[in-house]
Structure formats: C-alpha cells, structure tokens
C-alpha atoms as a PDB file:
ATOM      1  CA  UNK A   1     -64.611  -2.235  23.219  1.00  0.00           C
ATOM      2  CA  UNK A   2     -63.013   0.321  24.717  1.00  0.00           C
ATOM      3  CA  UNK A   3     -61.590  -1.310  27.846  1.00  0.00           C
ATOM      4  CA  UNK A   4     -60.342  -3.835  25.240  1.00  0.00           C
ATOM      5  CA  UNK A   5     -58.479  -1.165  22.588  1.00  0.00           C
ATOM      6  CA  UNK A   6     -56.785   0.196  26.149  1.00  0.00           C
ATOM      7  CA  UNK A   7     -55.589  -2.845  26.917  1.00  0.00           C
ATOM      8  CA  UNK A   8     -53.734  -3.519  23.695  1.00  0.00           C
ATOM      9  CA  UNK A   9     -52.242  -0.022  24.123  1.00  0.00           C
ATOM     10  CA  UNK A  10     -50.716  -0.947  27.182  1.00  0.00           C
ATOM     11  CA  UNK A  11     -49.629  -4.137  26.341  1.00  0.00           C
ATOM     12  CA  UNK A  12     -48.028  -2.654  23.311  1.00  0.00           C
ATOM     13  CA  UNK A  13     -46.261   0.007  25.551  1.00  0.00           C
ATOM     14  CA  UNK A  14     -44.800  -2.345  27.618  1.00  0.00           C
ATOM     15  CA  UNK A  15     -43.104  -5.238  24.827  1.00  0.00           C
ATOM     16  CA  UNK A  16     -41.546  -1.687  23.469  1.00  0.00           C
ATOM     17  CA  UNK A  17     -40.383  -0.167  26.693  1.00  0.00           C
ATOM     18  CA  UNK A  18     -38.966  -3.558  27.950  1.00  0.00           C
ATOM     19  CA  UNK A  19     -37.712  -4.343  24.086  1.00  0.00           C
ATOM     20  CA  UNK A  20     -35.829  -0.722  24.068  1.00  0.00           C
ATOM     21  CA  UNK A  21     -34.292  -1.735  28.058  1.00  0.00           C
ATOM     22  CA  UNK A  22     -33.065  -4.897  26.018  1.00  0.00           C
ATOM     23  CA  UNK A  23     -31.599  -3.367  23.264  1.00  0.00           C
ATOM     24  CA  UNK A  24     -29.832  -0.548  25.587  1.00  0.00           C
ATOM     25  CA  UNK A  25     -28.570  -3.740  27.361  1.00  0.00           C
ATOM     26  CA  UNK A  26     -26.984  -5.613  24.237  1.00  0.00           C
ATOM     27  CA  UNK A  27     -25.535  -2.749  22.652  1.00  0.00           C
ATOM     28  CA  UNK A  28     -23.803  -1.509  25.941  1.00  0.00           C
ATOM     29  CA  UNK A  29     -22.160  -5.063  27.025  1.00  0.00           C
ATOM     30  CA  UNK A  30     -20.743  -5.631  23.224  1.00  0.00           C
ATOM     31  CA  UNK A  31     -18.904  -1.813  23.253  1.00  0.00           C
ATOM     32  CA  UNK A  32     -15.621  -1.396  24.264  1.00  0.00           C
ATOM     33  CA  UNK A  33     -14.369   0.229  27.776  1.00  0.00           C
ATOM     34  CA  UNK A  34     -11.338   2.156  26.827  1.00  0.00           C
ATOM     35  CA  UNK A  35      -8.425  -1.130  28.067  1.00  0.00           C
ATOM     36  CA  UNK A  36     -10.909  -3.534  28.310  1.00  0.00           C
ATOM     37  CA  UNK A  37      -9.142  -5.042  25.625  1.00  0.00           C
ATOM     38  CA  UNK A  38     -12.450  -5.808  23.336  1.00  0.00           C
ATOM     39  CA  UNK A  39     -13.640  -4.186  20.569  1.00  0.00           C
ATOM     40  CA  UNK A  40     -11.352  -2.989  18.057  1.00  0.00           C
ATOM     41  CA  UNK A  41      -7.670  -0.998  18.308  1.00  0.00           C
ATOM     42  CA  UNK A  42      -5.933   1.210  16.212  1.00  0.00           C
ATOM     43  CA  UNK A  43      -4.524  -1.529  14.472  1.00  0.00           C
ATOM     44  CA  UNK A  44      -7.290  -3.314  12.874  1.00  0.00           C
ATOM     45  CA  UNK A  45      -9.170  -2.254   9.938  1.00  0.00           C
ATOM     46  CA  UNK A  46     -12.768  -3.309   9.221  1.00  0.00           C
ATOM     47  CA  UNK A  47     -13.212  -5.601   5.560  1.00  0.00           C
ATOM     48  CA  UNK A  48     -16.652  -5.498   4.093  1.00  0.00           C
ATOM     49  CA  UNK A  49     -18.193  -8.359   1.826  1.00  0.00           C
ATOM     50  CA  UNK A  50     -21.967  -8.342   1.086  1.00  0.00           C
ATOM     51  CA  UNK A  51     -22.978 -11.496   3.255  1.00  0.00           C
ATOM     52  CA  UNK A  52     -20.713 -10.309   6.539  1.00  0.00           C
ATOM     53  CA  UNK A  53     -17.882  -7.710   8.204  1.00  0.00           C
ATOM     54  CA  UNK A  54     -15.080  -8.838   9.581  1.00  0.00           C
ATOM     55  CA  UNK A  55     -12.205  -7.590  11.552  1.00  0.00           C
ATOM     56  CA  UNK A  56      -7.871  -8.112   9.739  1.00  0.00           C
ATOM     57  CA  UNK A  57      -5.185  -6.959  12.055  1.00  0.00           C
ATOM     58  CA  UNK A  58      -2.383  -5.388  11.010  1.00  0.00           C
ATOM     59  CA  UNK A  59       1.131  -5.950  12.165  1.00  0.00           C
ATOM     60  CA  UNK A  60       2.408  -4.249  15.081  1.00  0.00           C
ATOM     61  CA  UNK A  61       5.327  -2.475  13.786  1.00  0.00           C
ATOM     62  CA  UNK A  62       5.615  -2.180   9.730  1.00  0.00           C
ATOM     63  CA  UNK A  63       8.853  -1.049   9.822  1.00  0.00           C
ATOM     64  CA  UNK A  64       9.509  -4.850  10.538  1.00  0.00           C
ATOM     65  CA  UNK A  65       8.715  -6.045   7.388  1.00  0.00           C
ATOM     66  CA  UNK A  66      10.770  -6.344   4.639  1.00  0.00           C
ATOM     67  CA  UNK A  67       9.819  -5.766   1.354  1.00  0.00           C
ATOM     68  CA  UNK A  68      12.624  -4.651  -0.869  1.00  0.00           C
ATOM     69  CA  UNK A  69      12.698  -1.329  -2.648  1.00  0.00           C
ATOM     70  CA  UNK A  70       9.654   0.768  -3.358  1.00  0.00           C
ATOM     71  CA  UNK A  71       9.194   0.396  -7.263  1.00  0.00           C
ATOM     72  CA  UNK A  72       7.708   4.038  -7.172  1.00  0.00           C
ATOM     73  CA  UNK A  73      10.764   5.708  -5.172  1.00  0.00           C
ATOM     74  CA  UNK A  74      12.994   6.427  -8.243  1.00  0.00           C
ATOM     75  CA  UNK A  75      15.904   8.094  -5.632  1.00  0.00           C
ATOM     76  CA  UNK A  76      19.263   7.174  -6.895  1.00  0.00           C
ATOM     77  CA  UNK A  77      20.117   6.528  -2.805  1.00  0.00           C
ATOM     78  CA  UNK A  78      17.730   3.726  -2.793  1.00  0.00           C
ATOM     79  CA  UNK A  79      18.957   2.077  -5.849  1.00  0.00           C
ATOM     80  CA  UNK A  80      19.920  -1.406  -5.347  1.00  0.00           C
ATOM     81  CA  UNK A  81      22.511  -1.718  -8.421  1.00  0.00           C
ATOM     82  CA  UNK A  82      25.867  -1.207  -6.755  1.00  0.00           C
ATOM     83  CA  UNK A  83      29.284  -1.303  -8.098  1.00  0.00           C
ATOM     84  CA  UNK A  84      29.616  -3.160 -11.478  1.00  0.00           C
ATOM     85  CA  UNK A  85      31.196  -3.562 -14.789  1.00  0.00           C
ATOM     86  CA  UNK A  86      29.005  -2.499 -18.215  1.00  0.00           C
ATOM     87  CA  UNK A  87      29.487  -6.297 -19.194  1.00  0.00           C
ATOM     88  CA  UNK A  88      27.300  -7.279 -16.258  1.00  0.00           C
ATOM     89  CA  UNK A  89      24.895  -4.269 -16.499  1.00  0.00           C
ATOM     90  CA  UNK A  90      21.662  -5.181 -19.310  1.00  0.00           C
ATOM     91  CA  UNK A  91      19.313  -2.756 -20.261  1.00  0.00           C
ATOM     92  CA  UNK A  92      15.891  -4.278 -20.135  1.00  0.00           C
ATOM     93  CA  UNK A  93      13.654  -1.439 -20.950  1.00  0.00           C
ATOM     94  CA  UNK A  94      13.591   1.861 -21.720  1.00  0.00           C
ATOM     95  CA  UNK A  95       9.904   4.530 -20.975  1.00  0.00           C
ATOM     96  CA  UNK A  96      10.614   6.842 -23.320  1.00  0.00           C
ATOM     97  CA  UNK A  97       8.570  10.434 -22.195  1.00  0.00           C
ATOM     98  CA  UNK A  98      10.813  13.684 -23.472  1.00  0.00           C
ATOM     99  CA  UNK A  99      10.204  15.333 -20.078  1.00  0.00           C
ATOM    100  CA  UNK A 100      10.889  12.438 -17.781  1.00  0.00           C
ATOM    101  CA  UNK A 101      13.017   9.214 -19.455  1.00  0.00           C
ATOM    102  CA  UNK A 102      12.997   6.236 -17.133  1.00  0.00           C
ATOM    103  CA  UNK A 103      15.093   3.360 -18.207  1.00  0.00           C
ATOM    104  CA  UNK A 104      15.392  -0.527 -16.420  1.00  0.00           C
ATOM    105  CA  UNK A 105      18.486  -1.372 -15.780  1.00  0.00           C
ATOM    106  CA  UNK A 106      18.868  -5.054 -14.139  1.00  0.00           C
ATOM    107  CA  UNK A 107      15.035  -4.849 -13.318  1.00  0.00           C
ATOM    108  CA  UNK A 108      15.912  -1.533 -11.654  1.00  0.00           C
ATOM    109  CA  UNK A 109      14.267   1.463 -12.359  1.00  0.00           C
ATOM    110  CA  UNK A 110      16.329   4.690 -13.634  1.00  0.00           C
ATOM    111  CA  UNK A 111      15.859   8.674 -14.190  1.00  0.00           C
ATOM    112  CA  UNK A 112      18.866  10.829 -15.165  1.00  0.00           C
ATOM    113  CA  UNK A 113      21.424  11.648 -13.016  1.00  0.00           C
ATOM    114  CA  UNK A 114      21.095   8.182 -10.976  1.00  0.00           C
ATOM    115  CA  UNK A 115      23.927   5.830  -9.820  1.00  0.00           C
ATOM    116  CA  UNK A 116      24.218   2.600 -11.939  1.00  0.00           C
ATOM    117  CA  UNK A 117      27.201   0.162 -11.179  1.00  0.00           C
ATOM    118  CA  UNK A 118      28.940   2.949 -10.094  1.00  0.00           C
ATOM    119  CA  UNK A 119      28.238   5.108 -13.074  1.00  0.00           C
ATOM    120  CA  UNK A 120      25.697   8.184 -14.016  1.00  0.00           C
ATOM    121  CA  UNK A 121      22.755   8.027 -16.084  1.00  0.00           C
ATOM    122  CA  UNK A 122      23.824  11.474 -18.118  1.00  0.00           C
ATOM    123  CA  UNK A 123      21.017   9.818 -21.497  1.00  0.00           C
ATOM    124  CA  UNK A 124      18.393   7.886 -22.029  1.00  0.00           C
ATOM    125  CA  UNK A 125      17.640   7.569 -25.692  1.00  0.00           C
ATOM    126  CA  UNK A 126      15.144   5.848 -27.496  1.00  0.00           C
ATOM    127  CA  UNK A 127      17.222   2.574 -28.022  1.00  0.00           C
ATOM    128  CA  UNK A 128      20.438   2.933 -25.737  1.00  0.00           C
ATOM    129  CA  UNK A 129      21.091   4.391 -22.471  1.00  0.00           C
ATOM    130  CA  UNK A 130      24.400   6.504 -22.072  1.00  0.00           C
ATOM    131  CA  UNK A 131      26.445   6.080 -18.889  1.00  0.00           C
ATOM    132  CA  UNK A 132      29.263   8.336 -17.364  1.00  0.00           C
ATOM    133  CA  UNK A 133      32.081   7.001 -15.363  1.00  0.00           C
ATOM    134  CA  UNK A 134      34.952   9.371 -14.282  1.00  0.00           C
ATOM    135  CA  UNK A 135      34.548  11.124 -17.874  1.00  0.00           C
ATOM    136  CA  UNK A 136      34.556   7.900 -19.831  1.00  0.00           C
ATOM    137  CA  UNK A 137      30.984   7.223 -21.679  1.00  0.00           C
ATOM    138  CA  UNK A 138      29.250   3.503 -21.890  1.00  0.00           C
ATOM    139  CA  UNK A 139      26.814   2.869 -24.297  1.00  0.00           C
ATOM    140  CA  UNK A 140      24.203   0.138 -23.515  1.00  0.00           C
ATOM    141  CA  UNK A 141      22.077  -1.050 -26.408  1.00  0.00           C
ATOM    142  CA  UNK A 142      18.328  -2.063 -26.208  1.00  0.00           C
ATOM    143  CA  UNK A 143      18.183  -5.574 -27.815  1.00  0.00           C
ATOM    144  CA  UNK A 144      15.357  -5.079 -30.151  1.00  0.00           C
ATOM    145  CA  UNK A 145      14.008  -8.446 -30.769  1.00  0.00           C
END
C-alpha cells in the first residue's frame, strides 16, 4: 500500500511539473518582444464587458480629427461667431448664475467680455443680453414663449 501511495505521488509530481513547463510555454509565446509588433501599443486601450476583453485602437494622430469647438472652452478666441449685424445675431438662452452669466448666442456659448459679431458681451441679464460696439449698446431680447 505503500509502494502504491508513492506511486501516485510521483505521478502527481510529474502532470504538475510538465503542466507548469506548459503553462511557462503559452504564456511566453503570446507576450510581446518589444517591435515584434504583437501585443498591444501605446495606442490601444483595453474595453471590458462581462462575457470577454477586447482590444479598440485609437487614431494615430488626434490632432487630425476635426471636431468643431470644444463646448467647455468658453475663450472668446475660439468663438466661432464672427463679424455680424444684431439683426442676424438671436439669443437662444441665457444661464443665469450672479458670479458667472453664460448666455447662447447662435448656439454659441458666451461669458462677459467675449467677442460676438464683432461686438462685447459688457451684460448678461436675466432676459436680454447687452452688447457693446465702438460705444454704441445692442440690446438682444430673450423670446419668452
């Protein structure tokens, strides 16, 4: 009984040993040699679901892409409005916060002291937004429906 209980030691030595040599084996050949050109670069980002992971690659150069101006950037050099008259200016909102008033002009967003149509924000009130051009003040009204 004991010969036999040795046996099954052994035995069980061995499937480990050689199962650990196989493992070593699998998980060396599926890593990446630095420009191998497997595995994954700088560019990709790993995406996790519950059933699997996979691998989305990002564009080489963002800079490339277009996608208009930043809706969060309120810098009156980014601001698309350029030169216009007050007829073709509408005021389509207005965030009223006493500290920081942000206004939307043509779908653009304002702060004081921006550049509209070639004007300056110098007010935004609750219901109209005061502009400044060369000393003369416009007046655009909120249509309250």
């Amino acid at each position: 009984m004991l010969k036999d209980a040795e046996a099954k030691k052994r035995i069980e030595l061995a499937v480990t040993g050689i199962s650990v040599v196989i493992l070593i084996f699998l998980v060396t050949s599926h890593m990446s040699k630095p420009g191998s050109g497997k595995g994954v670069s700088k560019n990709e980002a790993y995406h996790t679901s519950e059933s699997a992971m996979t691998i989305v690659s990002e564009p080489e150069s963002w800079d490339k892409l277009r996608w208009g101006r930043d809706p969060f950037l309120l810098d009156a050099s980014t601001n698309s409005i350029q030169e216009q008259d007050v007829e073709d200016l509408a005021l389509n909102g207005i965030m009223s916060d006493k500290q920081n008033p942000y206004a939307i002009i043509n779908n653009d967003v304002v702060k004081l002291g921006d550049k509209v149509g070639g004007m300056t924000v110098i007010e935004i009130n609750e219901n109209n937004v005061v502009l400044d051009e060369n000393g003369e003040r416009h007046t655009l009204e909120l249509n309250l429906y």
